[in-house]
Protein backbone atom coordinates (compact mmCIF):
# COMPACT_ATOMS: atom_id res chain seq x y z
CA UNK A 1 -39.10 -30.64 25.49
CA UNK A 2 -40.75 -27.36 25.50
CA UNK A 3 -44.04 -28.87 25.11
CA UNK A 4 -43.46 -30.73 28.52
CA UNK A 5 -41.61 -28.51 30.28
CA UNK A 6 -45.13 -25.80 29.24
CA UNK A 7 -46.84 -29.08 30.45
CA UNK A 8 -45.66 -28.85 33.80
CA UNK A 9 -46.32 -25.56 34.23
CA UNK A 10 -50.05 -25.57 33.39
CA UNK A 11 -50.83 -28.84 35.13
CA UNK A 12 -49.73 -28.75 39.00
CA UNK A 13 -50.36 -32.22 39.45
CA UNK A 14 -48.15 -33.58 36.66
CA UNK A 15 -44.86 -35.57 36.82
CA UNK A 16 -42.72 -35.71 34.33
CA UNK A 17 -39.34 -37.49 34.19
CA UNK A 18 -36.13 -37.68 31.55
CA UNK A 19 -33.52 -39.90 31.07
CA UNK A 20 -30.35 -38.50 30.81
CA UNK A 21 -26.80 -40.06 30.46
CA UNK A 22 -24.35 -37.62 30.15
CA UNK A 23 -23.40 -33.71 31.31
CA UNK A 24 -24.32 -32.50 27.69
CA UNK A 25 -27.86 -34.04 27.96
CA UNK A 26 -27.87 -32.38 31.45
CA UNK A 27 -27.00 -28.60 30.35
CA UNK A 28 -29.60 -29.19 27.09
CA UNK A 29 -32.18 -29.54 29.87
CA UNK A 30 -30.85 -26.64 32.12
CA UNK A 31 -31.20 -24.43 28.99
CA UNK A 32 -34.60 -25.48 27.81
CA UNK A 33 -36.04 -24.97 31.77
CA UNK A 34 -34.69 -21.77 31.37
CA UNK A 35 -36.54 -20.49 28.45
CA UNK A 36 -39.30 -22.49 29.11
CA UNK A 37 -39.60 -22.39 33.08
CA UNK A 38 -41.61 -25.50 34.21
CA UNK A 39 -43.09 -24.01 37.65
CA UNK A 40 -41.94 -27.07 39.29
CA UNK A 41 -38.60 -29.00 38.67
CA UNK A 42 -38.14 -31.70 35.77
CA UNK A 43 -37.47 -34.90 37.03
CA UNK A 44 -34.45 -36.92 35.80
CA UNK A 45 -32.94 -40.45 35.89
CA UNK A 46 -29.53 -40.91 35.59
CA UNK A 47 -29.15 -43.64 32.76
CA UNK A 48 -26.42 -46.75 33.02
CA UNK A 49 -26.06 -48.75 29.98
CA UNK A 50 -23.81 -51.12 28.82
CA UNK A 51 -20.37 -51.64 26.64
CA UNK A 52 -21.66 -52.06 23.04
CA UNK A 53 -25.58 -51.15 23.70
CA UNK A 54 -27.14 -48.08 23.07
CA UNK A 55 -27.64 -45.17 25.90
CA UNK A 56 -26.53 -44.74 28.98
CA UNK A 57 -23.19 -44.20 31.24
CA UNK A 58 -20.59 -46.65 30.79
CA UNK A 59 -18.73 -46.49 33.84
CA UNK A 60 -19.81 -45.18 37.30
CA UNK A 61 -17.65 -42.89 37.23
CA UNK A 62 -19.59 -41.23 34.17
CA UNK A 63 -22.98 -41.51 36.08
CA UNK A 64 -21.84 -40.18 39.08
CA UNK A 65 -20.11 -36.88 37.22
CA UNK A 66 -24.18 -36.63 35.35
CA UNK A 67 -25.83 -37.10 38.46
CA UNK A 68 -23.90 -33.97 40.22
CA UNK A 69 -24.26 -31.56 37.37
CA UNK A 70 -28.17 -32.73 37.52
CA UNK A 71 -28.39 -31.91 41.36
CA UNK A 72 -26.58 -28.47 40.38
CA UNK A 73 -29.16 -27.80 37.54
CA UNK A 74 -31.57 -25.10 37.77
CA UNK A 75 -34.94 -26.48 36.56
CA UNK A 76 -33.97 -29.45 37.23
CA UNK A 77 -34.33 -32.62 39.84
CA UNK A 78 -32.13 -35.79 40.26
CA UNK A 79 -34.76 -38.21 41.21
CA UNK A 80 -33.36 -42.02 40.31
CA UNK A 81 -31.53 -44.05 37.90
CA UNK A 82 -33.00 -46.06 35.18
CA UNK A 83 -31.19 -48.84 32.62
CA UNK A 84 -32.56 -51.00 30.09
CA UNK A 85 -31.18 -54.73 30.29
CA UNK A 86 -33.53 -56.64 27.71
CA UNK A 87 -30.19 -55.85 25.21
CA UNK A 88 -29.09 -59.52 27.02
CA UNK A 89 -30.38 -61.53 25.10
CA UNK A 90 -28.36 -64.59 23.43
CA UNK A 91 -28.87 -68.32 23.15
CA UNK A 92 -27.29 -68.75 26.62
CA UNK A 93 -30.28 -68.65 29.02
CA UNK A 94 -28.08 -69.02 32.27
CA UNK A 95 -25.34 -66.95 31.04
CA UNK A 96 -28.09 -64.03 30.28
CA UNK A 97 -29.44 -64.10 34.08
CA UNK A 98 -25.96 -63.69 35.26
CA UNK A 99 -25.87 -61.03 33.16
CA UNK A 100 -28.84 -58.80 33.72
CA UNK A 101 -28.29 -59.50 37.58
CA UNK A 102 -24.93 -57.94 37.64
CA UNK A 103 -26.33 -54.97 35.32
CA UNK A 104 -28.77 -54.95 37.75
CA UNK A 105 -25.97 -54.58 40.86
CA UNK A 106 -24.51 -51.64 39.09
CA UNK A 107 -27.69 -49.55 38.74
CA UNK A 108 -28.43 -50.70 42.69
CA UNK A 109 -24.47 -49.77 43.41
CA UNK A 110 -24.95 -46.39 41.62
CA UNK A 111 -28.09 -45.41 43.38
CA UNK A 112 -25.88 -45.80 46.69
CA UNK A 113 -23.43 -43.63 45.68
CA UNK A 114 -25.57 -41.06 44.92
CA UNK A 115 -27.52 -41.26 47.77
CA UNK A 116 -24.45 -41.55 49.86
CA UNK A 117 -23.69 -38.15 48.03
CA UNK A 118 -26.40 -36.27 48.85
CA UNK A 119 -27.36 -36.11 45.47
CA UNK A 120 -31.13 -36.93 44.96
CA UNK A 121 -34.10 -34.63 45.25
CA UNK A 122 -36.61 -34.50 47.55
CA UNK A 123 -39.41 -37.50 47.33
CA UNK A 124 -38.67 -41.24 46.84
CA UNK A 125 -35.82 -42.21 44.60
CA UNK A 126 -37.10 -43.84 41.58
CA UNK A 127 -35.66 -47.11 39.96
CA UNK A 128 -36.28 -48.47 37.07
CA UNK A 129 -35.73 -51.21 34.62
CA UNK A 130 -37.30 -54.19 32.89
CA UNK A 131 -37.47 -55.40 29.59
CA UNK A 132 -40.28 -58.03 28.66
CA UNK A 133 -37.64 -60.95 29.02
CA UNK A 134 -36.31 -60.32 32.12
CA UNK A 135 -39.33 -57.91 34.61
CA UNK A 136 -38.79 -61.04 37.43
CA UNK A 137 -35.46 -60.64 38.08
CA UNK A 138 -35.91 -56.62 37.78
CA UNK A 139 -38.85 -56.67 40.29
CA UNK A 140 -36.48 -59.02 42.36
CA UNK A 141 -33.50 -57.27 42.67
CA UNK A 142 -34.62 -53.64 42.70
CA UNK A 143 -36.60 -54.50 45.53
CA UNK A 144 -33.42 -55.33 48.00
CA UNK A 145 -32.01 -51.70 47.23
CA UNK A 146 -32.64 -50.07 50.62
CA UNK A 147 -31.59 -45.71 50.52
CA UNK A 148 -31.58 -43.54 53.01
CA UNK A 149 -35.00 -42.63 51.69
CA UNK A 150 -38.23 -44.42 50.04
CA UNK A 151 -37.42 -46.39 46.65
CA UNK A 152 -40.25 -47.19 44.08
CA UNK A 153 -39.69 -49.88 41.97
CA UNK A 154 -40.96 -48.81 38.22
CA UNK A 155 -40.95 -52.27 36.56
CA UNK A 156 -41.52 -50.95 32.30
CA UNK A 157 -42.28 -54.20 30.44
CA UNK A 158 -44.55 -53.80 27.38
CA UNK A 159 -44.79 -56.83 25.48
CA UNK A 160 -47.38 -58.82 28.38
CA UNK A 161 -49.81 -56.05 27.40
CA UNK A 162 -50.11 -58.36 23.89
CA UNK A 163 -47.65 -61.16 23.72
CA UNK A 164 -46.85 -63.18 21.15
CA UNK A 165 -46.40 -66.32 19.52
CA UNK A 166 -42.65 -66.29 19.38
CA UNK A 167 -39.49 -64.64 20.85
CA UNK A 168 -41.82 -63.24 23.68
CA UNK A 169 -43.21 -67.13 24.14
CA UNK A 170 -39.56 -68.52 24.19
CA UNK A 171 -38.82 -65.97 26.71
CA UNK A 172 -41.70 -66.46 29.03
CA UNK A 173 -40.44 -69.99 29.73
CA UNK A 174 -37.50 -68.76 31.42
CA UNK A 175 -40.00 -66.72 33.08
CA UNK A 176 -41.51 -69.18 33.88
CA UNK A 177 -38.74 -71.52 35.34
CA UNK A 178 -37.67 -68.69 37.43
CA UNK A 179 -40.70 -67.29 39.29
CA UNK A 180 -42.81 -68.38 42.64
CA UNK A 181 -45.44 -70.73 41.74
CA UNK A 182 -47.72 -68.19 43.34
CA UNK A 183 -46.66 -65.49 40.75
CA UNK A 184 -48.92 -67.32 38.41
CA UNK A 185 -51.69 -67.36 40.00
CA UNK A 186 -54.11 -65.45 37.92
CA UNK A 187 -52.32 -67.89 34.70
CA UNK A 188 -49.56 -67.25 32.46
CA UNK A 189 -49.45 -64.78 29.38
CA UNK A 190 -51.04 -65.92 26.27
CA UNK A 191 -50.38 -64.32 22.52
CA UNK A 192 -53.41 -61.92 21.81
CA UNK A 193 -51.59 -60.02 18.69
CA UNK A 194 -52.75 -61.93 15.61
CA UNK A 195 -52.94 -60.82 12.10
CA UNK A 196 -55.42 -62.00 9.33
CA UNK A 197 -54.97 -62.41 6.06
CA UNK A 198 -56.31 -64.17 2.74
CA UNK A 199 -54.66 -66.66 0.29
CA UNK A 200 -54.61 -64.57 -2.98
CA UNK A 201 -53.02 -66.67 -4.83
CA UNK A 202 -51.72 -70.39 -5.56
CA UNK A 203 -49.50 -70.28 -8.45
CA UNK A 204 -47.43 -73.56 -7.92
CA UNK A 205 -47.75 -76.58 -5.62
CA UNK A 206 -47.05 -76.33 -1.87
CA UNK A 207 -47.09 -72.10 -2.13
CA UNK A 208 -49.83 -70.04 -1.05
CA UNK A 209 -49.33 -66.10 -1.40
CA UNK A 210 -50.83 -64.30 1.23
CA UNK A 211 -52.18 -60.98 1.52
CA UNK A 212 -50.06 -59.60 4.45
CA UNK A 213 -46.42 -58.36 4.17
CA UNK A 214 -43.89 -56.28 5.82
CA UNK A 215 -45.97 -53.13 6.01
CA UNK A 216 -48.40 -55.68 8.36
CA UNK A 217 -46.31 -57.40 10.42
CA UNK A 218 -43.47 -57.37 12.25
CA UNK A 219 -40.25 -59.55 10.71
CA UNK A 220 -37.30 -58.12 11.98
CA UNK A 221 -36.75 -61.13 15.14
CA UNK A 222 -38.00 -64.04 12.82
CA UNK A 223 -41.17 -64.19 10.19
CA UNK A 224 -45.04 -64.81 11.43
CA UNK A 225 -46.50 -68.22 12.89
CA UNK A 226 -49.14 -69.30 10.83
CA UNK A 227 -51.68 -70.79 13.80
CA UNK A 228 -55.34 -70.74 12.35
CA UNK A 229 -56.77 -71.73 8.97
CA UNK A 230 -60.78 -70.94 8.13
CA UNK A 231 -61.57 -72.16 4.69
CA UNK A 232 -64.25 -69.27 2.65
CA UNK A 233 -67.45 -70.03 3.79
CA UNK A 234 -66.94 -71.68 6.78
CA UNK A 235 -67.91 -71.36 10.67
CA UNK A 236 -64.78 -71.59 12.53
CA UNK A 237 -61.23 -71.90 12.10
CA UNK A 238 -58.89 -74.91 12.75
CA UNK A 239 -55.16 -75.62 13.29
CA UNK A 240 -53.00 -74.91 10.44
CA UNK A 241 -50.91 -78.54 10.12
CA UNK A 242 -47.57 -78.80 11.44
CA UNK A 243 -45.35 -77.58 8.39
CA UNK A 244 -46.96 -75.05 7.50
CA UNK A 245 -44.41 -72.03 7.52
CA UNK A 246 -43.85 -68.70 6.07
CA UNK A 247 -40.92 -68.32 3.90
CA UNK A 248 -40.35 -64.93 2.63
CA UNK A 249 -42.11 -61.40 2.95
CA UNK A 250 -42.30 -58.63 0.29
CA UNK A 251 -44.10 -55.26 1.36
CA UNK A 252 -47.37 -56.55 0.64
CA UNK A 253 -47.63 -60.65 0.20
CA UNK A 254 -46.29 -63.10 2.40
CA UNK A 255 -44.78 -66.74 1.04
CA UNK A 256 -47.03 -69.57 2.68
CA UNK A 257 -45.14 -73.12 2.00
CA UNK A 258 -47.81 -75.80 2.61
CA UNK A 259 -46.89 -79.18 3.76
CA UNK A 260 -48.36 -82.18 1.46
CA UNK A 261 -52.19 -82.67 2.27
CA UNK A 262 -52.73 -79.26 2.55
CA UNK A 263 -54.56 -77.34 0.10
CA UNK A 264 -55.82 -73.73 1.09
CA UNK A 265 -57.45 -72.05 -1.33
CA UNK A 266 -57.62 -68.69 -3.00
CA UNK A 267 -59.44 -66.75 -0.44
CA UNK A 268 -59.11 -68.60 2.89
CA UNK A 269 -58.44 -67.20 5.61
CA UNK A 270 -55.49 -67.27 7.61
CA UNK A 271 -53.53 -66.14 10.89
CA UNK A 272 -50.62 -65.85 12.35
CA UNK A 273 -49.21 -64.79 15.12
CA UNK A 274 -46.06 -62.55 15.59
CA UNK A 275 -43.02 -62.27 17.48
CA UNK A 276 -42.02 -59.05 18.49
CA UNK A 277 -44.93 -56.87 19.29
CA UNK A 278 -43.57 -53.39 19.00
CA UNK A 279 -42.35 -53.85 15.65
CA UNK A 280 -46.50 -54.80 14.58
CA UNK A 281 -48.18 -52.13 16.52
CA UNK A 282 -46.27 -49.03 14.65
CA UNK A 283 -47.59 -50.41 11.47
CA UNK A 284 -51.47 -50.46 12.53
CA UNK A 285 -53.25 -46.67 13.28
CA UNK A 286 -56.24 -48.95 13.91
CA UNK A 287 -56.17 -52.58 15.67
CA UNK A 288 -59.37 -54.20 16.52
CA UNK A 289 -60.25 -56.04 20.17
CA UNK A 290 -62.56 -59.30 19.51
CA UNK A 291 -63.88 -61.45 21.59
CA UNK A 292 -62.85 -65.25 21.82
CA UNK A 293 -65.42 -65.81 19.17
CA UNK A 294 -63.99 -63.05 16.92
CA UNK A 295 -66.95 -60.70 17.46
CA UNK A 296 -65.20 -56.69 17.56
CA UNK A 297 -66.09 -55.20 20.60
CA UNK A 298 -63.64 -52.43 20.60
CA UNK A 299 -60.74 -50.94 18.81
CA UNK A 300 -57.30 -49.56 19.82
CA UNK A 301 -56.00 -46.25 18.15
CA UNK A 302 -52.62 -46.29 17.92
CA UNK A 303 -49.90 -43.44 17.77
CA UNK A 304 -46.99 -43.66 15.65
């Protein structure tokens, strides 16, 4: 905190904001601005969460006693509310939208109250939200809140930036159902995270070991989707087979089972794509951007 609070203070064009859900967090601030005096006010956003999730206020009544100790707070500027609602996510599709939407009513019905108490800072009152499974109805709803001054909208999915080839992909059809047809039209998200590896190894029938594990690829929603198969020497890639399917993971080899009438073999190619994006980028410092003919024309540096 001191390195953004010594941020501010150098850069007199910078915003920075903090999420904060509860007085503690609040006088931690106050105490930091004061040894490490920003020039210019720190900008926080009062969190809401819900019963059983991670941060956030639990009750209004818990925001609203946060939000007045951060509009007391020297150093210090009240300037929205923020929650996270993409921890709704169960087999119940329907249930899940009714879910997020009244989440979504309490951080609108919050940012009332404190407006109604005088409690914000100067500028427009920021609100914020969005998972990647849910940025519609976010975008929707946060845009009825009317204040008694400005609102922007801060919409913070991350998985579109990549996609994927499962949880986010079973997601997006919800998306999908819910959305303007006009929404779509510059096209629907596509997986663009894949990860290559090589058959190293066939030591029974219907296994392939791969050269890939959990220090590659993410596994903690559901294993890799083997898509694309290029045999050693040849031009292009084709269609793994339906059937195909990982099995198992280890740190560095991945467990390929191979449906009958296909035979990979020890140093093919192949790729899969992932489900759950965030949990793959941590574990690359280096990804590389190719083209739709797998020619690298750039690379991505990663921090993590």
């Amino acid at each position: 905190m001191r390195s953004v609070l010594a941020a501010l203070a150098a850069d007199p064009e910078l915003e920075a904001f903090c999420l904060v859900d509860s007085v503690a967090g609040v006088r931690r601030l106050a105490e930091a601005a004061r040894a490490t005096p920003p020039g210019r006010p720190l900008g926080l956003l009062v969190e809401i969460g819900m019963e059983g999730g991670r941060t956030g206020c639990r009750t209004a009544a818990d925001a609203l006693a946060v939000a007045r100790a951060a509009a007391d707070a020297p150093g210090l500027a009240l300037r929205g509310v923020e929650g996270y609602e993409g921890l709704v996510v169960t087999k119940d599709a329907a249930a899940d939208e009714i879910a997020v939407t009244g989440f979504l009513d309490r951080l609108a019905a919050l940012a009332a109250d404190i407006d109604g108490a005088g409690l914000f800072a100067d500028g427009a009152v920021l609100l914020s939200a969005g998972g990647s499974a849910y940025y519609d109805i976010v975008a929707r709803r946060l845009a009825e809140v009317r204040l008694s001054r400005p609102v922007q909208v801060v919409v913070r999915s991350g998985c579109y930036l990549t996609h994927d080839s499962g949880q986010y992909t079973r997601l997006f059809e919800h998306v999908i159902r819910r959305i303007p047809a006009d929404w779509r039209r510059h096209g629907d998200l596509a997986p663009a995270l894949e990860v290559w590896s090589m058959v190293q190894s066939r030591p029974e029938p219907g296994l392939a070991l791969l050269t890939m594990g959990k220090r590659d690829v993410s596994y903690d929603i559901e294993l890799p989707i083997p898509t694309l198969w290029r045999p050693a020497g040849a031009a292009a890639a084709q269609p793994v087979p339906a059937g195909a399917v990982l099995t198992a993971m280890n740190d560095q080899h991945a467990y390929l089972r191979l449906p009958e009438g296909f035979d990979p073999q020890v140093g093919d190619l192949v790729c899969c794509g992932i489900s759950h994006p965030c949990t793959t980028f941590d574990k690359w410092q280096v990804m590389m951007v190719v083209e739709d003919d797998y020619r690298v024309s750039g690379a991505i540096r990663t921090f993590f």
